[in-house]
Protein backbone atom coordinates (compact mmCIF):
# COMPACT_ATOMS: atom_id res chain seq x y z
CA UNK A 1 67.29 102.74 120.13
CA UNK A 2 69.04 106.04 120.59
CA UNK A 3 69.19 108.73 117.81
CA UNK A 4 72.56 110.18 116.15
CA UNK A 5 71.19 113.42 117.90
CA UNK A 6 71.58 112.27 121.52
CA UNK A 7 74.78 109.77 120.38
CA UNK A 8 76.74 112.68 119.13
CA UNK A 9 75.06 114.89 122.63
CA UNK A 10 76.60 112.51 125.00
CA UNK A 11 79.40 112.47 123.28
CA UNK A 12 80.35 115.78 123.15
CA UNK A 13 79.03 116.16 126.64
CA UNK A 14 82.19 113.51 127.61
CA UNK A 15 84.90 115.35 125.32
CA UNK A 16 84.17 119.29 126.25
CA UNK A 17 82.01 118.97 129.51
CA UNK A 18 78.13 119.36 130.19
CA UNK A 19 78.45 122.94 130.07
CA UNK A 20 80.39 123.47 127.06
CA UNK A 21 77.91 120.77 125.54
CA UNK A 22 75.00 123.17 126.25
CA UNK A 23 76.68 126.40 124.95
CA UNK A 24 76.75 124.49 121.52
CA UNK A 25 73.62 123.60 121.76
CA UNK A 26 72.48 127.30 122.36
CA UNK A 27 74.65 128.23 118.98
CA UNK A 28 73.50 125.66 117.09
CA UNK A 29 69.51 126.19 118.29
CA UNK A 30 70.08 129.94 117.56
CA UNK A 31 69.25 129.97 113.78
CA UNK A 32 66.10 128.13 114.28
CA UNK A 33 64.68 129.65 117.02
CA UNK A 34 65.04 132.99 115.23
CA UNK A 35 64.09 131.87 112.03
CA UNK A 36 65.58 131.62 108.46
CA UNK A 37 64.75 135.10 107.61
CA UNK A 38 66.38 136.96 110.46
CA UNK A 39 69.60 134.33 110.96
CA UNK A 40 69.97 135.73 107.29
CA UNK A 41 71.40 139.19 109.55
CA UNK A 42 71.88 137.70 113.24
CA UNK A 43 74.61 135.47 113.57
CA UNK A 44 75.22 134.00 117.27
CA UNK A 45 79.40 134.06 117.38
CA UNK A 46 79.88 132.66 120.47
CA UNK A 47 78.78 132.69 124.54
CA UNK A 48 80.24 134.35 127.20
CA UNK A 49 80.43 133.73 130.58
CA UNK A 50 76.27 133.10 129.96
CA UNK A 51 76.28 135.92 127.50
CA UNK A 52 75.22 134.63 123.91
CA UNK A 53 76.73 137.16 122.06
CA UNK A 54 75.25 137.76 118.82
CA UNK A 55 76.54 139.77 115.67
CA UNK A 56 73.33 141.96 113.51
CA UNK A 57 73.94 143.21 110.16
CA UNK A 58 70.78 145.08 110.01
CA UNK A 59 68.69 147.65 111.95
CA UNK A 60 65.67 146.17 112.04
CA UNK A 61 66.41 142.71 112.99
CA UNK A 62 68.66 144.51 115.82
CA UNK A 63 65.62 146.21 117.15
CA UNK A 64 63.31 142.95 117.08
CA UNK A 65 66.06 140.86 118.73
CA UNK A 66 66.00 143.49 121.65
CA UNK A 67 62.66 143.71 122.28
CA UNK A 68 62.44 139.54 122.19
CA UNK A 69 65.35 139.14 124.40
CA UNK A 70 63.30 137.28 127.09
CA UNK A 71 61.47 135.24 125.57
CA UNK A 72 64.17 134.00 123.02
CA UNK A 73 66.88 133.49 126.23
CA UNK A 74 63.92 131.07 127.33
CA UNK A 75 63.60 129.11 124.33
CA UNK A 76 67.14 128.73 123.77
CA UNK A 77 67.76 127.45 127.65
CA UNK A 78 64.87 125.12 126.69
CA UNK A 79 66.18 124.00 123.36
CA UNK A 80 69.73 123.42 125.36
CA UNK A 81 68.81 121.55 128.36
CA UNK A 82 69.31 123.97 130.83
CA UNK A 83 70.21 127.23 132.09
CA UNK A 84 72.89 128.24 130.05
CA UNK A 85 72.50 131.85 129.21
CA UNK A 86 71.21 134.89 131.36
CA UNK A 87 71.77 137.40 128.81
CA UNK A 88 71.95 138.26 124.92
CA UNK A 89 74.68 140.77 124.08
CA UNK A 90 73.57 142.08 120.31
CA UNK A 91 76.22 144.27 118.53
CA UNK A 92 75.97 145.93 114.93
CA UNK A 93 78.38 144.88 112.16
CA UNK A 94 78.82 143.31 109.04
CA UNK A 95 78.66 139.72 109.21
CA UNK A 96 80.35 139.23 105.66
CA UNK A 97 80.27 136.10 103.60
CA UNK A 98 78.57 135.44 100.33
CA UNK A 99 75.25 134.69 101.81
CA UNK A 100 74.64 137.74 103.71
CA UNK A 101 75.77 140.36 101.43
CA UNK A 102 77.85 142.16 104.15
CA UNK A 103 80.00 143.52 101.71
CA UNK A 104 77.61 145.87 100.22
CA UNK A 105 76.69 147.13 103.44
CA UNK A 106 79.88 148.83 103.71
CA UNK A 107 79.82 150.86 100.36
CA UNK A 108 76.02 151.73 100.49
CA UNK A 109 75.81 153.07 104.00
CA UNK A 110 79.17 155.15 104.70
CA UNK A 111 81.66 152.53 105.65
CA UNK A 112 84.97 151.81 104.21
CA UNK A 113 84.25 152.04 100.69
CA UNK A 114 82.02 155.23 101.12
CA UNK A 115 84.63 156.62 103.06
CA UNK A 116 86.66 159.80 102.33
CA UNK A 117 89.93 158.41 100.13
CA UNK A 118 93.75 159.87 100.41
C-alpha cells in the first residue's frame, strides 16, 4: 500500500519533472529542518539554478543559518532525494505577513516608516 506522500511524489515527479519534483521537496523540507522557531524569520522563496535562496528577517537567525550552511544543504539533499542544491544564498529583508511581524521591523529599526518624511 503506498502513502498519499509518495502518490502525490510521483505524481508531481510526472507533471513538472524529477528535478523540479526535488526542488519542492527542498522548499517544503526547509521549515522543518530548521525548525519552528527560526522558519518564524527564514523563509526559503525559491531555488536557483541549485541555489536555495532563502529570505531572513532577523540578525541572529541570519548568522546561525551561515554558520550551518553545510550541514543543513546535507539534510535538505537527504530529505529531497538527491542532490539538488550546492549552495544556500541568505539575504536580509522583511518577510511581511501577519505571522512574522515584518511590518514592525520597518518602523522600529530605520526603514520606511522611520525614515526622514517630505
Amino acid at each position: 500500500m503506498y502513502t498519499l506522500k509518495e502518490l502525490l511524489s510521483d505524481a508531481l515527479s510526472s507533471l513538472v519533472g524529477p528535478r523540479r519534483a526535488r526542488q519542492g521537496g527542498v522548499l517544503d523540507a526547509w521549515p522543518e529542518v530548521i525548525g519552528e522557531a527560526r522558519a518564524r524569520h527564514a523563509r526559503a522563496v525559491g531555488v536557483r539554478g541549485q541555489t536555495l535562496v532563502v529570505a531572513v528577517d532577523h540578525p541572529a537567525v541570519y548568522y546561525e543559518l551561515g554558520m550551518q550552511r553545510a550541514s543543513l544543504i546535507e539534510v535538505l539533499n537527504a530529505r529531497a532525494g538527491g542532490g539538488v542544491i550546492t549552495e544556500i544564498h541568505l539575504t536580509m529583508r522583511p518577510l511581511g505577513g501577519s505571522d512574522t511581524g515584518g511590518g514592525e521591523v520597518d518602523g522600529e529599526h530605520g526603514g520606511p516608516a522611520g525614515r526622514r518624511r517630505s
